[in-house]
C-alpha atoms as a PDB file:
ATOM      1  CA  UNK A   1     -36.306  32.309 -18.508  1.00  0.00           C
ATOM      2  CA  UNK A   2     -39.702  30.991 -17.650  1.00  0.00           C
ATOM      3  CA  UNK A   3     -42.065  29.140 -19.295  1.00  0.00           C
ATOM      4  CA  UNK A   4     -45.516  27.147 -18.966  1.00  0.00           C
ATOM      5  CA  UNK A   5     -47.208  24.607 -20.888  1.00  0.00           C
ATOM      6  CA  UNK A   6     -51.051  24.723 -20.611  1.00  0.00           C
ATOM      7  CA  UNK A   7     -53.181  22.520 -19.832  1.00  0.00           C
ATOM      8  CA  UNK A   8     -55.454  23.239 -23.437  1.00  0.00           C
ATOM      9  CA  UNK A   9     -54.886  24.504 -25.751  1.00  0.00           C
ATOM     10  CA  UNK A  10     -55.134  28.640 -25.622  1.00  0.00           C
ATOM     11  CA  UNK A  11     -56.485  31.443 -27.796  1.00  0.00           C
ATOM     12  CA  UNK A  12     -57.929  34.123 -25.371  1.00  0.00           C
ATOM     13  CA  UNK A  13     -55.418  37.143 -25.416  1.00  0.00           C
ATOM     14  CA  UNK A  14     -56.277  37.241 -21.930  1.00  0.00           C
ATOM     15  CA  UNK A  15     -54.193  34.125 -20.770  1.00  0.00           C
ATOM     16  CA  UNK A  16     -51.637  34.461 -22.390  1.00  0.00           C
ATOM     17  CA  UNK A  17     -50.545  38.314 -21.288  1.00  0.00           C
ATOM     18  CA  UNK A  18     -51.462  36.844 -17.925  1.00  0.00           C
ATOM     19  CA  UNK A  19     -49.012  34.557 -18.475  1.00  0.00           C
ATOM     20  CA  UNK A  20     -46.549  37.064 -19.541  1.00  0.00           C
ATOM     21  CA  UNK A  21     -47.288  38.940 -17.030  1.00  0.00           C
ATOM     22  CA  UNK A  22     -46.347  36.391 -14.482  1.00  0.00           C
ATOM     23  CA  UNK A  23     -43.454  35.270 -16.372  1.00  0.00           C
ATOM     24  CA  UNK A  24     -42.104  38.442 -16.656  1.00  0.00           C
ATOM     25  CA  UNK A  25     -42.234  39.178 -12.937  1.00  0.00           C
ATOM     26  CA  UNK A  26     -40.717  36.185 -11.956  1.00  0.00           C
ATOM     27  CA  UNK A  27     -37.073  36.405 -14.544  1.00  0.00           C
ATOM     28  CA  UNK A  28     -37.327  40.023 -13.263  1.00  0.00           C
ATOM     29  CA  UNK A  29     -37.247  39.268  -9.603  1.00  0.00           C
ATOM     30  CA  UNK A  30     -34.312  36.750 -10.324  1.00  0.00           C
ATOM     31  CA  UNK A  31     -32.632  39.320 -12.385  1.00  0.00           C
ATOM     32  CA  UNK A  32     -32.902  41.911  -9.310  1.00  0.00           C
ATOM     33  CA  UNK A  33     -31.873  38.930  -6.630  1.00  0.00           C
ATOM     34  CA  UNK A  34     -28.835  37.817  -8.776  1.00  0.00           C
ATOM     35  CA  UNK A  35     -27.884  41.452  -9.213  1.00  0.00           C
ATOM     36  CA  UNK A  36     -27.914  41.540 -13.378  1.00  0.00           C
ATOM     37  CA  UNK A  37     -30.103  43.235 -16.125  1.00  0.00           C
ATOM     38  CA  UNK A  38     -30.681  42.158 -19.414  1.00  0.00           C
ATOM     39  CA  UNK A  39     -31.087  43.893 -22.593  1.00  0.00           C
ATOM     40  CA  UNK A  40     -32.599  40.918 -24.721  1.00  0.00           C
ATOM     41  CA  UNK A  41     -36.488  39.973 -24.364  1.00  0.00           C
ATOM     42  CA  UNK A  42     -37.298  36.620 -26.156  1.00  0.00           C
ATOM     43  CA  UNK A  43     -40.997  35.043 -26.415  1.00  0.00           C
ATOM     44  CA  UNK A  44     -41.204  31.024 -27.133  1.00  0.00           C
ATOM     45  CA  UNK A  45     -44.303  29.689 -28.530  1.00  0.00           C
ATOM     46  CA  UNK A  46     -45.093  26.242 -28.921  1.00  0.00           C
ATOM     47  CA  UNK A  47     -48.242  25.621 -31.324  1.00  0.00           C
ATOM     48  CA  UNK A  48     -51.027  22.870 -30.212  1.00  0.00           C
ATOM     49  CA  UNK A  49     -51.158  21.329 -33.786  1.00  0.00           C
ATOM     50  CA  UNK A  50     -48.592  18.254 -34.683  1.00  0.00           C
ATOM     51  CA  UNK A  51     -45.951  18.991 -37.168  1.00  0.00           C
ATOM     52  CA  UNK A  52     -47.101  17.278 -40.379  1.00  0.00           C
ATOM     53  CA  UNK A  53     -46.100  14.072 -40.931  1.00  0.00           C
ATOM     54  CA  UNK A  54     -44.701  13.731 -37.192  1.00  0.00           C
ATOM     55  CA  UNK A  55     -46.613  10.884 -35.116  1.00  0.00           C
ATOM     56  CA  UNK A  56     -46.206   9.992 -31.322  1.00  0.00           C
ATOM     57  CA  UNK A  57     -45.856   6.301 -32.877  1.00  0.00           C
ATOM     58  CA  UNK A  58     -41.818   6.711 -32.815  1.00  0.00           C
ATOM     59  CA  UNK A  59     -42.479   8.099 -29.141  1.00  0.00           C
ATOM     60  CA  UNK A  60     -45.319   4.755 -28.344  1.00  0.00           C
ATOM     61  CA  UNK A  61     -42.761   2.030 -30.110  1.00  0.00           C
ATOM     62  CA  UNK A  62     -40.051   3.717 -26.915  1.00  0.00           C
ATOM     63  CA  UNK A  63     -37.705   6.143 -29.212  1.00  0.00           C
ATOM     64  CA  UNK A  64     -36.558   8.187 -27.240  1.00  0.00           C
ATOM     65  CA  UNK A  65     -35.237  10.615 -30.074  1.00  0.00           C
ATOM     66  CA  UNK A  66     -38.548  11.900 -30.496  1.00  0.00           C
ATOM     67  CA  UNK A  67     -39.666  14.370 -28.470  1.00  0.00           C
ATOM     68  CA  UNK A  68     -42.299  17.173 -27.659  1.00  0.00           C
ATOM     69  CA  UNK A  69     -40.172  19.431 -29.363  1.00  0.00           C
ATOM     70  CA  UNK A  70     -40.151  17.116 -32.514  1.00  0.00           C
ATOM     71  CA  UNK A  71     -44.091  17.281 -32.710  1.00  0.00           C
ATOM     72  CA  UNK A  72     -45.297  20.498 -32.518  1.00  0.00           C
ATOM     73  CA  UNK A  73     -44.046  23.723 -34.343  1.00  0.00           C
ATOM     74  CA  UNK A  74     -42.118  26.267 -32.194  1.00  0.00           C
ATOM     75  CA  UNK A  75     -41.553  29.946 -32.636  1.00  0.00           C
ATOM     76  CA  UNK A  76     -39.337  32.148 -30.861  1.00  0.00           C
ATOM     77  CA  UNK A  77     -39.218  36.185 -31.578  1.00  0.00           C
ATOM     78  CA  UNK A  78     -36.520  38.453 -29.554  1.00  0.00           C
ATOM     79  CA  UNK A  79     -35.856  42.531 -29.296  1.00  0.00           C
ATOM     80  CA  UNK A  80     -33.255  44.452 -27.722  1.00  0.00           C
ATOM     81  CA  UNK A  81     -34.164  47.225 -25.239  1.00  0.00           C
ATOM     82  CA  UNK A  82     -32.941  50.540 -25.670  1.00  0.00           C
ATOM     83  CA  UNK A  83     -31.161  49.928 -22.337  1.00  0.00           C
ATOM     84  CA  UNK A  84     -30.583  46.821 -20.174  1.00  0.00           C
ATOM     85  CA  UNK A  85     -33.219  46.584 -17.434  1.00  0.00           C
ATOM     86  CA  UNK A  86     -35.018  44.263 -14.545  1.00  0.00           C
ATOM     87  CA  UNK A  87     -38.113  45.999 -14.536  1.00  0.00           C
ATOM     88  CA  UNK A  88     -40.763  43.294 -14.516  1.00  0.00           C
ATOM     89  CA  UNK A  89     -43.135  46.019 -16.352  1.00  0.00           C
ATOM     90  CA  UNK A  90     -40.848  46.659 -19.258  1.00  0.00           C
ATOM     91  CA  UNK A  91     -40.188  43.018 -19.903  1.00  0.00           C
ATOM     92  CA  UNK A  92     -44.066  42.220 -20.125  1.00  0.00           C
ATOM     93  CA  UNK A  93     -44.377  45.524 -22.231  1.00  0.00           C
ATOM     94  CA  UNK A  94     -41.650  43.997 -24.660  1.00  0.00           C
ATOM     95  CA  UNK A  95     -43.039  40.079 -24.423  1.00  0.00           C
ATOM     96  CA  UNK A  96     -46.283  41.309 -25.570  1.00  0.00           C
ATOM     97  CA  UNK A  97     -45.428  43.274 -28.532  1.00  0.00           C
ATOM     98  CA  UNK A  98     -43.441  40.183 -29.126  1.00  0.00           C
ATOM     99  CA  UNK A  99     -46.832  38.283 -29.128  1.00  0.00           C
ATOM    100  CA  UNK A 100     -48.822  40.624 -31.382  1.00  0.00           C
ATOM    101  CA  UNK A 101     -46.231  41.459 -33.868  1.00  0.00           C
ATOM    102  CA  UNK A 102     -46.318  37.177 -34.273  1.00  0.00           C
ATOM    103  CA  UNK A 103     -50.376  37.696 -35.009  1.00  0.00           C
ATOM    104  CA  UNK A 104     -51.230  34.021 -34.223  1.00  0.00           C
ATOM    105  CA  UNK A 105     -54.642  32.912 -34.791  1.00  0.00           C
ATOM    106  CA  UNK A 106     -54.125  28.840 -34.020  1.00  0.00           C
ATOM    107  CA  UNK A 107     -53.943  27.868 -30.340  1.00  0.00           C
ATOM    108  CA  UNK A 108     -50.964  27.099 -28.480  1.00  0.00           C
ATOM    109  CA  UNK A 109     -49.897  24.719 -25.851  1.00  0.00           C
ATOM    110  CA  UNK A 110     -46.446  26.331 -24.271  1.00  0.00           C
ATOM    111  CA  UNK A 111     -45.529  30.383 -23.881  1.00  0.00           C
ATOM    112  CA  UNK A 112     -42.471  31.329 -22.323  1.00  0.00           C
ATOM    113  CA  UNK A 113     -39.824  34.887 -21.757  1.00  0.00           C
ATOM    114  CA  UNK A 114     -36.294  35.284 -21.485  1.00  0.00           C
ATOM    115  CA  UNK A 115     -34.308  37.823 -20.388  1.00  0.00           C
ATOM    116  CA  UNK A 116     -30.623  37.329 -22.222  1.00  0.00           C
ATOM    117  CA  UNK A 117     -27.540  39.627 -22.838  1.00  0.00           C
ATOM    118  CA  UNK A 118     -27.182  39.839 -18.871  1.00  0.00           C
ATOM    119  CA  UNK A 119     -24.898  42.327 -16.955  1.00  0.00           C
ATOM    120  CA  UNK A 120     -23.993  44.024 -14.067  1.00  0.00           C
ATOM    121  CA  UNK A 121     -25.445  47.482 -13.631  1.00  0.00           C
ATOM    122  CA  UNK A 122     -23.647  50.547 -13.811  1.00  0.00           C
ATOM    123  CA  UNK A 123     -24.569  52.958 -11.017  1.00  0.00           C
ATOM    124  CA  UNK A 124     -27.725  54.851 -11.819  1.00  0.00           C
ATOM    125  CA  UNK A 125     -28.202  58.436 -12.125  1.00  0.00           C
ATOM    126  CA  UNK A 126     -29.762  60.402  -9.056  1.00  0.00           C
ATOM    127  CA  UNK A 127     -33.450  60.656 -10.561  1.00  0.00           C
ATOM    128  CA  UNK A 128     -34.784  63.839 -10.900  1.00  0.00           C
ATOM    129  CA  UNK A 129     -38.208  64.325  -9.054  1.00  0.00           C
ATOM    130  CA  UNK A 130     -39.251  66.713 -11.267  1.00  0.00           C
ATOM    131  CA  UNK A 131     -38.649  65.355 -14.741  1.00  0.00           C
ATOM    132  CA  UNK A 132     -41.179  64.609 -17.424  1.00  0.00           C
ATOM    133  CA  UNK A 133     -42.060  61.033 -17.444  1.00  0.00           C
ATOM    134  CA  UNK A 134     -42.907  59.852 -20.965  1.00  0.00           C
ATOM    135  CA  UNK A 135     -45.939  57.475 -20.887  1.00  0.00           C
ATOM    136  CA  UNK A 136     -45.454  56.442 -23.944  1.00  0.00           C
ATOM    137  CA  UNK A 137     -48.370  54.077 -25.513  1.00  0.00           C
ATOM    138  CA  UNK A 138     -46.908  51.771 -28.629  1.00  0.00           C
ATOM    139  CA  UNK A 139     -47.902  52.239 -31.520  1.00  0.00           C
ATOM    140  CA  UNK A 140     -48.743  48.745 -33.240  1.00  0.00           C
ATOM    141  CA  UNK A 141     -45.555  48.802 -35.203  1.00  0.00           C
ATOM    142  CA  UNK A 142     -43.049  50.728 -33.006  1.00  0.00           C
ATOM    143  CA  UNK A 143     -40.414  48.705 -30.624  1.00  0.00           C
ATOM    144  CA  UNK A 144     -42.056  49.312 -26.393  1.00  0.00           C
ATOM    145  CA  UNK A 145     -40.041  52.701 -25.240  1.00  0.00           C
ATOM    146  CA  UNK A 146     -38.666  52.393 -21.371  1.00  0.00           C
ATOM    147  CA  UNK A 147     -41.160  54.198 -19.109  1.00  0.00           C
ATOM    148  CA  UNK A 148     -38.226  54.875 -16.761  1.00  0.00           C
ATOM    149  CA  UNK A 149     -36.132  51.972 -15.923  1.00  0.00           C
ATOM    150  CA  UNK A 150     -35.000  53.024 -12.616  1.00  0.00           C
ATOM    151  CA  UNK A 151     -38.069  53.686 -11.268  1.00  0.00           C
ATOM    152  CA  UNK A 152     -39.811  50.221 -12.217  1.00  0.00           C
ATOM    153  CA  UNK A 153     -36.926  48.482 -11.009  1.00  0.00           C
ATOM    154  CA  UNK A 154     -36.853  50.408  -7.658  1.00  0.00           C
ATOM    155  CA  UNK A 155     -40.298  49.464  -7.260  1.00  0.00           C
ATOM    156  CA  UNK A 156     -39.575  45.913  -8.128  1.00  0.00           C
ATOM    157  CA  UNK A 157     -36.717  45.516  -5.538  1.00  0.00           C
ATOM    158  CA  UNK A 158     -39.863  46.943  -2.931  1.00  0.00           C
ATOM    159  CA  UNK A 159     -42.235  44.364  -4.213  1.00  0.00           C
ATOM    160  CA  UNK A 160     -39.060  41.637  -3.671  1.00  0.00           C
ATOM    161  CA  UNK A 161     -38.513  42.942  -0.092  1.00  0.00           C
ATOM    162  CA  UNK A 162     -42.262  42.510   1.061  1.00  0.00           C
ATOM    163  CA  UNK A 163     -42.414  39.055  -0.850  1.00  0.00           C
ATOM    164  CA  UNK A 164     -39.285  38.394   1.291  1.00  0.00           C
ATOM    165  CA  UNK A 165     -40.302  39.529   4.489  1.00  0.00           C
ATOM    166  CA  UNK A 166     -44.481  38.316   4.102  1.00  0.00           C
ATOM    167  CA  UNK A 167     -44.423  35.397   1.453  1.00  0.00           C
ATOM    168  CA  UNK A 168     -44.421  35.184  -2.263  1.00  0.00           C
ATOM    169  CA  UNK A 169     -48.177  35.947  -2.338  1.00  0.00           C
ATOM    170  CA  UNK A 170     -48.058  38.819  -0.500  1.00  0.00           C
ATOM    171  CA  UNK A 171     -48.202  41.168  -2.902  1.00  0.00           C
ATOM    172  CA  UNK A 172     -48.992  40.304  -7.071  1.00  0.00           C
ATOM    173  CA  UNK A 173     -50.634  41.443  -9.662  1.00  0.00           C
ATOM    174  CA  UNK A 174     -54.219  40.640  -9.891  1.00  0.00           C
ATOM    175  CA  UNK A 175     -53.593  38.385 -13.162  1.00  0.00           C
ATOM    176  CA  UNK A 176     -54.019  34.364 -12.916  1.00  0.00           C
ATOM    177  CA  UNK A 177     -51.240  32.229 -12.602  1.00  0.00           C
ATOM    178  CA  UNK A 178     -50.839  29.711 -15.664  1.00  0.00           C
ATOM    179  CA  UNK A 179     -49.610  26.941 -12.829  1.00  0.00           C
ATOM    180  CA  UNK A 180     -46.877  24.524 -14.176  1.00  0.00           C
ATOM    181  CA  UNK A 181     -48.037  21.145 -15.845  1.00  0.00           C
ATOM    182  CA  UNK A 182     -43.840  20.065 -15.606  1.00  0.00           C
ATOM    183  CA  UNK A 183     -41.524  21.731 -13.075  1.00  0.00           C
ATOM    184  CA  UNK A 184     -37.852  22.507 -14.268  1.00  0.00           C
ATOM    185  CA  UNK A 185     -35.949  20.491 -12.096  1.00  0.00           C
ATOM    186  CA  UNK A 186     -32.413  23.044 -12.872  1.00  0.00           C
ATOM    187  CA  UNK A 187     -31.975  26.026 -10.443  1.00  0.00           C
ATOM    188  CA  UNK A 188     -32.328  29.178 -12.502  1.00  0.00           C
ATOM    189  CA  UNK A 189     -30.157  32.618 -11.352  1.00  0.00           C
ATOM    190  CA  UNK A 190     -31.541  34.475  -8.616  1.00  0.00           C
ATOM    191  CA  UNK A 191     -33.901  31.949  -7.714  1.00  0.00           C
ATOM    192  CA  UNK A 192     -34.900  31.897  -4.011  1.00  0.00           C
ATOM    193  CA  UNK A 193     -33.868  28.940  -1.558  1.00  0.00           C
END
């Protein structure tokens, strides 16, 4: 997975697909480099407001059993794809309907997406050049539809072999990086050297 914590608190709708967005391309490239897909899409939200009753005194007096995580309300939501995938597009598509079905109106401190249920690709079907492709828009209460898998993913392993070859800002999508306040200190799957 990948997450961020802000540095304010956030409301604009804007910020926080970028930082889907960015998310999402990043688990998808380690997906690709590791060689898995997953079929599980999970959104974490951490709200900015304290939990009631919860203080940072516990944290202040050195108590280490209190935590971040202890202070502020967290939600999670999750959907399984129709079919496993490490397109960076469909992920996003599935974190933000994830985001709008949770309808918050209270800023938030922390986003973050997962890709779970991870496995080893069959071989793909030869595509067919000439085949409809559905362009499906989702409606407010429908699950995201693939667009077509194969093709988002074949572009992604492109976009992975230029970011190889030129540098990791090479080629992006024209959407602002959220940054990282704290940097995970584990190596994640996939994750380049």
């Amino acid at each position: 997975g990948e997450e961020n914590t802000f540095h304010d608190d956030v409301t604009s709708r804007e910020r926080i697909s970028d930082a889907l967005t960015v998310h999402s391309e990043a688990i998808a490239g380690r997906a690709r480099r590791a060689g898995y897909v997953g079929r599980t899409v999970t959104i974490k939200v951490k709200l900015s407001r304290r939990k009631p009753g919860k203080t940072s005194a516990a944290a202040a007096r050195g108590d280490q059993r209190m935590s971040a995580h202890d202070l502020f309300p967290q939600l999670s939501r999750q959907l399984e794809l129709p079919a496993p995938t490490a397109d960076a597009n469909e992920i996003r598509r599935a974190a933000l309907f994830l985001w709008e079905r949770l309808a918050l109106t209270e800023p938030i401190r922390l986003i973050g997406v997962t890709l779970s249920k991870l496995e080893i690709p069959r071989e793909r079907a030869q595509l067919d050049l000439f085949a409809p492709r559905a362009l499906a828009v989702p409606k407010p209460d429908a699950a995201p539809a693939p667009v077509t898998a194969t093709r988002g993913e074949q572009l992604g392993r492109a976009l992975d072999a230029i970011s190889d070859r030129f540098g990791t800002g090479a080629v992006r999508r024209a959407v602002e990086d959220p940054g990282k306040i704290t940097v995970s200190d584990k190596r994640k799957i996939g994750e380049k050297d």
